[in-house]
Protein backbone atom coordinates (compact mmCIF):
# COMPACT_ATOMS: atom_id res chain seq x y z
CA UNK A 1 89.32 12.52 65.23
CA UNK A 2 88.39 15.86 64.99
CA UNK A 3 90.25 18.96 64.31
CA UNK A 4 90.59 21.99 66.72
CA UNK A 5 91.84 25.38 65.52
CA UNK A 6 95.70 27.19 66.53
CA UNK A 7 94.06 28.96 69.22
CA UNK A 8 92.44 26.04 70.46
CA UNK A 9 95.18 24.07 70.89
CA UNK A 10 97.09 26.81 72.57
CA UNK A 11 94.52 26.77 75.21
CA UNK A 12 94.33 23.06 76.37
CA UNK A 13 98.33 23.35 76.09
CA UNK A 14 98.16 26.04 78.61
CA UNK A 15 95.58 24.07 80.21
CA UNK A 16 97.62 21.01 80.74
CA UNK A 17 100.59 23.29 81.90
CA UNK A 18 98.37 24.68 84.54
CA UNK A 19 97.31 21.41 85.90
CA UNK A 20 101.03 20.29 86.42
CA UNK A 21 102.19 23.49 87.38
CA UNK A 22 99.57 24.39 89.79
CA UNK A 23 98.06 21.46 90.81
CA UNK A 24 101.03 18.80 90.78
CA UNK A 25 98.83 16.37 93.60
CA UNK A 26 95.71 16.50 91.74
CA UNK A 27 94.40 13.43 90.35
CA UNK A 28 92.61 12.52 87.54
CA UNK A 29 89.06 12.78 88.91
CA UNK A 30 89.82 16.45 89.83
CA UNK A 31 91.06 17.45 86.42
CA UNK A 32 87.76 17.75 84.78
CA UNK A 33 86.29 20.20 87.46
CA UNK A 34 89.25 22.17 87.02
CA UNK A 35 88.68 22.01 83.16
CA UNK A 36 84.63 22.97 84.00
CA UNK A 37 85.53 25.70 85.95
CA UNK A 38 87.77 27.44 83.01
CA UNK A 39 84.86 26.75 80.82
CA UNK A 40 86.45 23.51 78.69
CA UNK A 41 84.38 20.35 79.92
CA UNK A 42 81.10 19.67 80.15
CA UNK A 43 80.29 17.04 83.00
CA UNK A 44 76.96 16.38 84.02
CA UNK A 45 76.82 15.38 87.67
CA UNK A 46 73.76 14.06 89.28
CA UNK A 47 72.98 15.36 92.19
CA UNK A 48 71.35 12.87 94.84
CA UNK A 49 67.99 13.12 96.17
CA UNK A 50 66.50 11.75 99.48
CA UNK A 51 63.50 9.18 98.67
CA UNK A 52 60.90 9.68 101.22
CA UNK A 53 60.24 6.20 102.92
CA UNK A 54 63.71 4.42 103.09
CA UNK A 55 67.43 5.03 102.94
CA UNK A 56 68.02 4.97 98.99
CA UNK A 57 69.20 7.43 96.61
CA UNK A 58 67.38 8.49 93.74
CA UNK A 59 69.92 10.04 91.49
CA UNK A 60 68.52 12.38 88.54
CA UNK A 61 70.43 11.83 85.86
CA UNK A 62 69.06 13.54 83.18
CA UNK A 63 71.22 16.59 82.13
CA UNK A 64 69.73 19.73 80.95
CA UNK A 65 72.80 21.16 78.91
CA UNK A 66 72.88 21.00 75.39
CA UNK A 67 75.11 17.71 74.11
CA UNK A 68 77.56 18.39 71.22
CA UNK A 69 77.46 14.97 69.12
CA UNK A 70 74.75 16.39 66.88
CA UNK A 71 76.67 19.30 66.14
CA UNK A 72 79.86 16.90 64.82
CA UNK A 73 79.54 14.54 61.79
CA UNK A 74 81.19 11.05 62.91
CA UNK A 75 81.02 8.11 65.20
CA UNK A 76 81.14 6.54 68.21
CA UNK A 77 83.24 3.72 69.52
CA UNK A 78 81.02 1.33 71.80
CA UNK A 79 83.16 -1.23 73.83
CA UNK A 80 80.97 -3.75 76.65
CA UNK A 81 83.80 -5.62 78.40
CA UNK A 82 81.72 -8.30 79.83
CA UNK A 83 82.56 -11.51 81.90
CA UNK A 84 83.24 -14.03 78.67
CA UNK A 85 83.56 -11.52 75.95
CA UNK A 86 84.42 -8.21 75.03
CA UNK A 87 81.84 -6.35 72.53
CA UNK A 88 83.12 -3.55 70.27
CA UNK A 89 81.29 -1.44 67.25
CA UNK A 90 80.82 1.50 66.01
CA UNK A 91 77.98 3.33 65.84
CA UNK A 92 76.40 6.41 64.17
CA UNK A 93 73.63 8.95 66.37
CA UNK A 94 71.29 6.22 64.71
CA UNK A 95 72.41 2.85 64.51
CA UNK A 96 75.16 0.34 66.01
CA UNK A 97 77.08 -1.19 63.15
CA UNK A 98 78.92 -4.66 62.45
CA UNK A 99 79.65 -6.14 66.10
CA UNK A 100 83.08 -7.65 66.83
CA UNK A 101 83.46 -9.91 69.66
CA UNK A 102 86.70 -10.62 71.41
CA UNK A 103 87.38 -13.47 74.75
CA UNK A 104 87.42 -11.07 77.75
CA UNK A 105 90.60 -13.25 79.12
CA UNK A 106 92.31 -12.19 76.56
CA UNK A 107 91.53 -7.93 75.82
CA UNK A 108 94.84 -6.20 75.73
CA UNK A 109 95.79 -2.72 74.79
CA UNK A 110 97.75 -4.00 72.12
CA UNK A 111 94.47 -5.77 70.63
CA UNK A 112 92.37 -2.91 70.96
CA UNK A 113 94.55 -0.90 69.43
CA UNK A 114 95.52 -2.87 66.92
CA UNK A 115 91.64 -3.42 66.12
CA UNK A 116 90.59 0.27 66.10
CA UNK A 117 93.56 1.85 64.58
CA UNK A 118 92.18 2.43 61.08
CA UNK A 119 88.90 2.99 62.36
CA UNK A 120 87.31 6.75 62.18
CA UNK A 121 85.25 7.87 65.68
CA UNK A 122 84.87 11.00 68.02
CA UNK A 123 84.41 9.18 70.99
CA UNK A 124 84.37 6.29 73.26
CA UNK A 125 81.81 4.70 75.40
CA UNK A 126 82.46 1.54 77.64
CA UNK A 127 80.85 -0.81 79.91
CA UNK A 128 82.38 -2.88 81.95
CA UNK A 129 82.17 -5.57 84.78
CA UNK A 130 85.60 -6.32 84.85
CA UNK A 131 87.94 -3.66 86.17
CA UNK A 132 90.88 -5.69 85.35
CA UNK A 133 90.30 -4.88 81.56
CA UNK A 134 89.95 -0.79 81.79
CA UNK A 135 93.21 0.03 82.38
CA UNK A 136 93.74 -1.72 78.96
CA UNK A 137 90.96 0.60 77.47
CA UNK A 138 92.49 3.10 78.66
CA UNK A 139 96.15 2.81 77.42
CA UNK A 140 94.46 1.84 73.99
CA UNK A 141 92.26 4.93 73.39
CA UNK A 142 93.24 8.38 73.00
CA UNK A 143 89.73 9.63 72.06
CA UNK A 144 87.27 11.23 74.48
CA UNK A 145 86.29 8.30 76.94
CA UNK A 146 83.06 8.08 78.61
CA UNK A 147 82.65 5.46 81.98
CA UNK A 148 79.10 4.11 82.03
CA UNK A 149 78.59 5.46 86.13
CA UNK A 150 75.74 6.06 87.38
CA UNK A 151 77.06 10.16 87.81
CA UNK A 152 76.68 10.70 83.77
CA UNK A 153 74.10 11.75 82.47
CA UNK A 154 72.12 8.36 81.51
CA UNK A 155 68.39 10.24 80.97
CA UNK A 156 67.15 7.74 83.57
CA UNK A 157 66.79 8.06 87.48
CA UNK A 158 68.76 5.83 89.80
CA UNK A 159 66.62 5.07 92.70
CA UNK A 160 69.58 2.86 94.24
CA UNK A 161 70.46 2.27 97.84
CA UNK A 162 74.60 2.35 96.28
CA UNK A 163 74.06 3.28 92.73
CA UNK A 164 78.03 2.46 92.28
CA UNK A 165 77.29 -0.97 92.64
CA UNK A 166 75.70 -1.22 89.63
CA UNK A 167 77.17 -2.83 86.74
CA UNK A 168 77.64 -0.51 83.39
CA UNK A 169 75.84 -2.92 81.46
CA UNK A 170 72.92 -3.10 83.67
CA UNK A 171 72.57 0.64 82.84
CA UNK A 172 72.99 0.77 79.68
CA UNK A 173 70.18 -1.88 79.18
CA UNK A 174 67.78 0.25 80.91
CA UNK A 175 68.22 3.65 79.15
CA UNK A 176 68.50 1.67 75.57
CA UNK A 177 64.92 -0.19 76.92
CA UNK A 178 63.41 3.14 78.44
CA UNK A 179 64.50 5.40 75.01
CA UNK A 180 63.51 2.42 72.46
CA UNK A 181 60.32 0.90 74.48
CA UNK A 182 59.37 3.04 77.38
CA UNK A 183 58.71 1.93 80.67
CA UNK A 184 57.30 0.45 83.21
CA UNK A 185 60.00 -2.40 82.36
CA UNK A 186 61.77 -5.49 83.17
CA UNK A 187 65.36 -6.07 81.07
CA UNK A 188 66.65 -9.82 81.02
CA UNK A 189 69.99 -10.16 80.67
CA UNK A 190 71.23 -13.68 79.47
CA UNK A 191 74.96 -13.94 79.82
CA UNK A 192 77.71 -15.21 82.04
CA UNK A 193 74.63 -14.44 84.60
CA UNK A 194 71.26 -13.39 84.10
CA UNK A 195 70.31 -10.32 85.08
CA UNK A 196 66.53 -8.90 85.87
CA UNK A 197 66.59 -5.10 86.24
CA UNK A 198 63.54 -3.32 86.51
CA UNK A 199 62.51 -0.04 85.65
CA UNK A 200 59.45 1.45 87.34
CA UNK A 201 56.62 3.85 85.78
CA UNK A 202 58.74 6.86 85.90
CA UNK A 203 61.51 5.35 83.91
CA UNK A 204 64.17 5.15 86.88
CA UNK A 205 66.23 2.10 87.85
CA UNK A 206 64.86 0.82 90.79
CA UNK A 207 66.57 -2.47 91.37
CA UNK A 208 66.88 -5.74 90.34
CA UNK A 209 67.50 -10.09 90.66
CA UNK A 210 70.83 -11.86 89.35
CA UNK A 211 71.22 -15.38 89.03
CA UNK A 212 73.48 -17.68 87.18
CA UNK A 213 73.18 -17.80 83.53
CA UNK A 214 72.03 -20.73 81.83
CA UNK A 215 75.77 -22.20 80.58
CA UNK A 216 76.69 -22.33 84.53
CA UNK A 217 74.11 -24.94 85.27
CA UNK A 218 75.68 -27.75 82.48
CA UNK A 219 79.31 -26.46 83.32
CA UNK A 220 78.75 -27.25 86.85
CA UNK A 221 78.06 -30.52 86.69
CA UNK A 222 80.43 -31.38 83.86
CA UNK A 223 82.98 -30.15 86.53
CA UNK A 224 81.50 -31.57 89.56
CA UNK A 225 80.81 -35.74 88.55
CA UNK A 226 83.24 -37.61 86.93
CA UNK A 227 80.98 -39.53 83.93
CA UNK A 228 78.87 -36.23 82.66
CA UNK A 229 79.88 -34.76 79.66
CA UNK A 230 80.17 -30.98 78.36
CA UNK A 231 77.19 -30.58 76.73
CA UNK A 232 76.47 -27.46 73.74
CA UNK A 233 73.32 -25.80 74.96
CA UNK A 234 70.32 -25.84 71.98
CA UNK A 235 66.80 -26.05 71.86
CA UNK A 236 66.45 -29.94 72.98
CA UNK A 237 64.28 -32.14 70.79
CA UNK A 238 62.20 -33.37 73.51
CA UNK A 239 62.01 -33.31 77.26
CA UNK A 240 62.57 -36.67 78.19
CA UNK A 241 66.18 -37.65 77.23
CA UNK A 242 67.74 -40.55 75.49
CA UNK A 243 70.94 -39.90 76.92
CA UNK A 244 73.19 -37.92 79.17
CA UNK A 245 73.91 -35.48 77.02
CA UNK A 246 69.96 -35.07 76.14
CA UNK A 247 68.96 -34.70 79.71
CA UNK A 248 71.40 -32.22 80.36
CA UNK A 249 70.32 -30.47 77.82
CA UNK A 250 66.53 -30.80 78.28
CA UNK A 251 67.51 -29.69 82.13
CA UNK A 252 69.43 -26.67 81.01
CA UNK A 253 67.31 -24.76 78.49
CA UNK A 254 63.64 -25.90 79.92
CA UNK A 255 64.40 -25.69 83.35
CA UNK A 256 65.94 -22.07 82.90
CA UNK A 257 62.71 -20.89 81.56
CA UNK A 258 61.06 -22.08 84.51
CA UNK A 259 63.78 -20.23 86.37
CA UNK A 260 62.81 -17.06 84.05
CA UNK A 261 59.00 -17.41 84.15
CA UNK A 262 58.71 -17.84 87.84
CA UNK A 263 61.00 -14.67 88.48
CA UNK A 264 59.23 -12.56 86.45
CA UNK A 265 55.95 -13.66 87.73
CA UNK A 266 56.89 -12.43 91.43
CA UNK A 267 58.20 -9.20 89.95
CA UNK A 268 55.31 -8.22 88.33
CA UNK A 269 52.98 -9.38 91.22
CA UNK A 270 55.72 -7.47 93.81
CA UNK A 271 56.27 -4.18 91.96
CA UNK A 272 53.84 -2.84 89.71
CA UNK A 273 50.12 -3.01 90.53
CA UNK A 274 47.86 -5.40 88.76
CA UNK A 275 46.45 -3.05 85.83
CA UNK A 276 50.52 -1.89 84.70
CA UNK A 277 51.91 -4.49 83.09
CA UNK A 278 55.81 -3.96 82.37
CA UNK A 279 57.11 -4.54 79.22
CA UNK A 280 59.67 -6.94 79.34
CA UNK A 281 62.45 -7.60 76.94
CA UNK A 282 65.57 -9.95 76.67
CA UNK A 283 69.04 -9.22 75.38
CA UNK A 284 72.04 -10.81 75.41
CA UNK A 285 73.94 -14.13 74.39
CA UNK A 286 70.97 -16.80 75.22
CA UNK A 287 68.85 -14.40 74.71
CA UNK A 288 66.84 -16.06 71.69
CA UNK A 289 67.36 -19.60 72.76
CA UNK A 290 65.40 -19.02 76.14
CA UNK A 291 62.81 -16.32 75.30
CA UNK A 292 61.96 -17.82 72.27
CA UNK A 293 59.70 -20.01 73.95
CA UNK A 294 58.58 -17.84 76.51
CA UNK A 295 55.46 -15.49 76.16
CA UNK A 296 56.54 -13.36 78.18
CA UNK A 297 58.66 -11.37 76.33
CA UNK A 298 57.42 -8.42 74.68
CA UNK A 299 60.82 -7.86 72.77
CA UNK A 300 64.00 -9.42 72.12
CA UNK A 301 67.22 -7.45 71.38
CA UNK A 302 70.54 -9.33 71.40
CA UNK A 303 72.19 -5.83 70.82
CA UNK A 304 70.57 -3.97 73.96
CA UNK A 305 73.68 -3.17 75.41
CA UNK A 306 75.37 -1.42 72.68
CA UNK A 307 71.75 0.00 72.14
CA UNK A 308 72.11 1.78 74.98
CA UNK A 309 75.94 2.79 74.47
CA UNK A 310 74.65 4.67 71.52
CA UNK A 311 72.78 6.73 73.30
CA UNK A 312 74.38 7.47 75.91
CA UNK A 313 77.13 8.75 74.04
CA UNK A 314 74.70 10.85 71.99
CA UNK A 315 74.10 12.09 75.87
CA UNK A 316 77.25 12.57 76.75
CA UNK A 317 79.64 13.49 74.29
CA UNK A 318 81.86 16.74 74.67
CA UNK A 319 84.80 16.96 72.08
CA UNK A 320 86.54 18.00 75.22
CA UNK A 321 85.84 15.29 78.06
CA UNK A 322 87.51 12.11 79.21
CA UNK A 323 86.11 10.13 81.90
CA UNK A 324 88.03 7.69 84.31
CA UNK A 325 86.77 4.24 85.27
CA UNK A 326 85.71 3.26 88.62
CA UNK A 327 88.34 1.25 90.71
């Protein structure tokens, strides 16, 4: 996990004795200005800008202080807590490694730790859309831990009327697709929900569409009538169906793309003018079954996410800093 020399230590012990001593009502959150101001932390703080034209923020958050995981030989724990399961690797300035995939219901800090204990990294970086998992992230690490928030430094803009509001995944996806493919953009997200986020000619996050994801549509009605089944989603052998099952399926997976196609169409025609096209690329779990068959995408990259975990934690990383999750 690193090493840090005698004098080192004594300082971040005198460090923590000043924070209880001095400050005994300061919370977390205030910690790492203290820390900044004694010259320990490096935080990179946006700071907001006024967009002419409307009441949203653009938030520049590209830092211009010089990031520290170069300098230290190891890797990075990635963790995306999303709505039906938890992703976790590790990853080197490079490349993510093997992916292991835990239910979401059922992340503890036992598990976690338990899973990472024997494994070698300098620092963590999670996304997450379910607050009632962090506090387990939290009691499981002890390694520098970095929040995806829109306040780190992501080397995108947020031009966002409440940038807080958007989920860590969501921005993840859009610095991996701005550092791997550049923008303009469009990221589809196919998961629990499907999620549209587009990223305008200067690279920043400008907004975005969410609708259900594809499993929701077959779940529903399994739930909802008494005689239809639960039906596996696949690439159905023909549109017309020879039974229950087949219709559902044929329903599912080809009307979705229409959902897909049609939403992209109005982006495009909305957003960007009619000589930029965006480059549009899908990630996640359905990711291949849907855009398979669909034209429109320009790339597709189940591993997005983490993609973009990577980097921001070759962003981010201080041997020094520890983040805490938004409540």
């Amino acid at each position: 996990m690193g090493s840090y020399s005698g004098s080192g230590i004594f300082i971040l012990a005198s460090l923590y004795s000043f924070r209880n001593s001095q400050l005994p009502q300061a919370t977390h959150n205030q910690l790492p200005r203290t820390a900044q101001e004694l010259g320990f932390l490096k935080e990179n703080i946006a700071s907001p800008h006024s967009v002419p034209g409307g009441n949203s923020r653009l938030f520049s958050a590209v830092g211009s202080t010089k990031h520290t995981l170069g300098t230290i030989k190891g890797k990075s724990l990635l963790i995306d807590i999303s709505n039906t399961f938890t992703k976790i690797a590790l990853s080197s300035r490079e490349k993510v490694g093997k992916i292991h995939r835990i239910p979401t219901a059922k992340l503890t800090a036992a598990q976690l730790r338990r899973m990472v204990s024997d494994w070698s990294y300098h620092c963590a970086v999670v996304a997450s859309v379910v607050p009632s998992r962090n506090s387990a992230v939290s009691r499981a690490l002890r390694s520098p831990l970095i929040w995806v928030e829109p306040h780190i430094d992501l080397g995108i803009g947020v031009d966002y009327p409440d940038p807080a509001r958007i989920g860590g995944d969501r921005l993840a996806n859009s610095v991996a697709c701005v550092q791997l493919y550049g923008a303009p953009a469009i990221v589809v997200d196919f998961g629990t929900a499907v999620t549209f986020d587009v990223l305008s000619v200067q690279g920043n996050y400008i907004g975005g569409v969410i609708a259900p994801g594809m499993a929701a549509f077959t779940e529903y009605l399994h739930k909802k009538t008494a005689l239809l089944p639960y039906v596996v989603l696949r690439e159905p052998r023909s549109v017309l169906g020879k039974s229950n099952e087949e219709a559902m399926r044929s329903g599912a997976v080809i009307g979705y793309r229409g959902l897909v196609r049609e939403i992209l169409t109005q982006l495009c025609q909305e957003i960007f003018p009619q000589d930029c096209k965006p480059k549009i690329i899908a990630t996640g779990g359905d990711a291949k079954l849907v855009g398979s068959r669909l034209p429109l995408f320009d790339v597709i990259n189940p591993k997005l996410t983490l993609e973009g975990l990577r980097l921001i934690a070759v962003r981010n990383y201080s041997g020094f800093s520890r983040s805490e999750p938004r409540t």
